[in-house]
Protein backbone atom coordinates (compact mmCIF):
# COMPACT_ATOMS: atom_id res chain seq x y z
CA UNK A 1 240.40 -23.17 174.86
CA UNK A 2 242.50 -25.73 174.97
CA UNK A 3 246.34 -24.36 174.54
CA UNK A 4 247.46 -27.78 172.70
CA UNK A 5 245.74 -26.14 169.95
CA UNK A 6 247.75 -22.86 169.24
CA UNK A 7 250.73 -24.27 168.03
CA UNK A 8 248.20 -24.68 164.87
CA UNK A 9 246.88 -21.55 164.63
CA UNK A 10 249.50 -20.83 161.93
CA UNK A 11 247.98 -23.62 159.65
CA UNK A 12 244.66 -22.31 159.98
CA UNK A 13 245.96 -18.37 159.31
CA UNK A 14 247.86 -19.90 156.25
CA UNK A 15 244.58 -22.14 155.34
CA UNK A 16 242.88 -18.32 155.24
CA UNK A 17 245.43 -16.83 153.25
CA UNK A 18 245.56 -19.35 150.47
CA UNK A 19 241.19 -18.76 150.58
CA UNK A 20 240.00 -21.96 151.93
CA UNK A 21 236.77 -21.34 153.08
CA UNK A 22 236.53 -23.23 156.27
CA UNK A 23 239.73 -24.61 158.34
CA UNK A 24 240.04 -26.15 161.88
CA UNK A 25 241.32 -28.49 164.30
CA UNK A 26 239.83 -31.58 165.49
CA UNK A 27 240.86 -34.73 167.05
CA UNK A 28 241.95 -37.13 164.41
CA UNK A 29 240.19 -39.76 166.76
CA UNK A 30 237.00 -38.37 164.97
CA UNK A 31 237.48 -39.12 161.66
CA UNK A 32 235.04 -42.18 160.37
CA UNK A 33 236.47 -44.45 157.66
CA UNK A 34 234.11 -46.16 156.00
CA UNK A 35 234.17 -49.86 153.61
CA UNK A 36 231.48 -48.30 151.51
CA UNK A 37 233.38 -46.00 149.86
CA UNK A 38 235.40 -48.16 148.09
CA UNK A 39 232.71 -50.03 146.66
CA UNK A 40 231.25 -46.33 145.41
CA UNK A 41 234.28 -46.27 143.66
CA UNK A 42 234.51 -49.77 141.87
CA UNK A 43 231.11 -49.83 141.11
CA UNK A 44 230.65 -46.69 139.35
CA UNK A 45 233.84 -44.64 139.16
CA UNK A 46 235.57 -44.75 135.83
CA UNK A 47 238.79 -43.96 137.00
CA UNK A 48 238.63 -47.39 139.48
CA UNK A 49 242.42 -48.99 139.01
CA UNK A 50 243.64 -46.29 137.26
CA UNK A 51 246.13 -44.51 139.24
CA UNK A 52 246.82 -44.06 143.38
CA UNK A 53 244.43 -41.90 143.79
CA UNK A 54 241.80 -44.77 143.22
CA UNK A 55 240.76 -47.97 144.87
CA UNK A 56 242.65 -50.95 144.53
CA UNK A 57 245.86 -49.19 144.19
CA UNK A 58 244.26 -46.18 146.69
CA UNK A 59 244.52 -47.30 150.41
CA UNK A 60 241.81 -49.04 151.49
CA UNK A 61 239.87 -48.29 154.85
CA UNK A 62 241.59 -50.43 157.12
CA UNK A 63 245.26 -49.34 156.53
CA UNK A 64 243.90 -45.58 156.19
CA UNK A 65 242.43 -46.70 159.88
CA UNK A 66 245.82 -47.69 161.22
CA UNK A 67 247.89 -44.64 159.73
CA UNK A 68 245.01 -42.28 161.49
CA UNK A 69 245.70 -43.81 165.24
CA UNK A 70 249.35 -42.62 164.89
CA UNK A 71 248.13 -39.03 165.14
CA UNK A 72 246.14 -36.61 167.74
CA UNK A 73 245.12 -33.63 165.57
CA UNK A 74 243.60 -33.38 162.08
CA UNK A 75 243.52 -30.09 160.17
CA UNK A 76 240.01 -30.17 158.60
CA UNK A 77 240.00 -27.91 155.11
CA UNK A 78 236.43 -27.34 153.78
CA UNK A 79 235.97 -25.39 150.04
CA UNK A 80 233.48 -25.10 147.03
CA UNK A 81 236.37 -26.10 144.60
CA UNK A 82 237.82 -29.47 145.19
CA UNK A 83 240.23 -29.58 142.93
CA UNK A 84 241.53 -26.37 143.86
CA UNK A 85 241.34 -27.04 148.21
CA UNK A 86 243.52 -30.46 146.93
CA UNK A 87 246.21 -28.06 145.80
CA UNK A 88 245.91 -25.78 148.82
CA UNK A 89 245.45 -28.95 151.20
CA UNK A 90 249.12 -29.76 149.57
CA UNK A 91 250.94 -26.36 150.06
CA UNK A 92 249.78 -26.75 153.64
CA UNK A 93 251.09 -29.84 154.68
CA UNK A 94 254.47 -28.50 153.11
CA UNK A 95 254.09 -25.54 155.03
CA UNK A 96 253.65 -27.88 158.22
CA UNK A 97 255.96 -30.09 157.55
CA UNK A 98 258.99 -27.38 156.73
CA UNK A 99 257.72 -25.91 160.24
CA UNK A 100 258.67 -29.37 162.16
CA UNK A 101 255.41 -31.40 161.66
CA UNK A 102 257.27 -34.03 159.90
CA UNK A 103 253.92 -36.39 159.76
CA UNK A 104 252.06 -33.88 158.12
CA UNK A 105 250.08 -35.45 155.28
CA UNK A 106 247.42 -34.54 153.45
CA UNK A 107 244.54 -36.88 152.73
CA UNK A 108 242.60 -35.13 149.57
CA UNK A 109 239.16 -36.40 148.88
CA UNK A 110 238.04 -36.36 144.56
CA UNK A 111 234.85 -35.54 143.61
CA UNK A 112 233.05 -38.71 142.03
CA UNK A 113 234.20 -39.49 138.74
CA UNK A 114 237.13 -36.70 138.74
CA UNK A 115 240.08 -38.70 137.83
CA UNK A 116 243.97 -37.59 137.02
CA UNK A 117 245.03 -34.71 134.46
């Protein structure tokens, strides 16, 4: 196993506790951005330009690229209730943060069509 990897073993054990289904590590290196999602979201979405959650105002795939290369690790969260992993994605990275990962952010994916509250 490799040992780079334990000092996030307390993500994952918090990840549990909060009930996400499915949490791990992986190399952030991994993680495919794609152009076409964007257009899923103009051309179809009604919440396109509506708030930063949503393309245009929403990063697009290059920047989201670029911010990705300035980290190793990822913390991959995986859940039945999207909505609900969002807000538990968020306590985490708070959790990681207050415990000295200052980049910690959390990227939340939206079911199609879900917009703000």
């Amino acid at each position: 196993m490799d040992q780079s990897l334990n000092k996030f073993d307390f993500l994952i054990k918090k990840a549990g506790e909060l009930g996400v289904e499915e949490a791990k590590i992986i190399d952030s290196s991994t993680i495919s951005v794609a152009e076409w999602v964007r257009w899923k979201c103009q051309y179809g979405c009604p919440f396109y330009d509506k708030d930063s959650l949503h393309p245009p105002l929403a990063p697009n795939a290059e920047e989201t690229k670029k911010v990705l290369q300035e980290y190793d690790k990822a913390l991959l969260l995986n859940g039945s209730n999207g909505p609900e992993l969002s807000k538990k994605a968020i306590k985490i990275e708070h959790e990681a943060y207050t415990s000295g990962f200052y980049k910690a952010f959390a990227l939340i994916a939206l079911p199609f069509g879900e917009g703000p509250s």
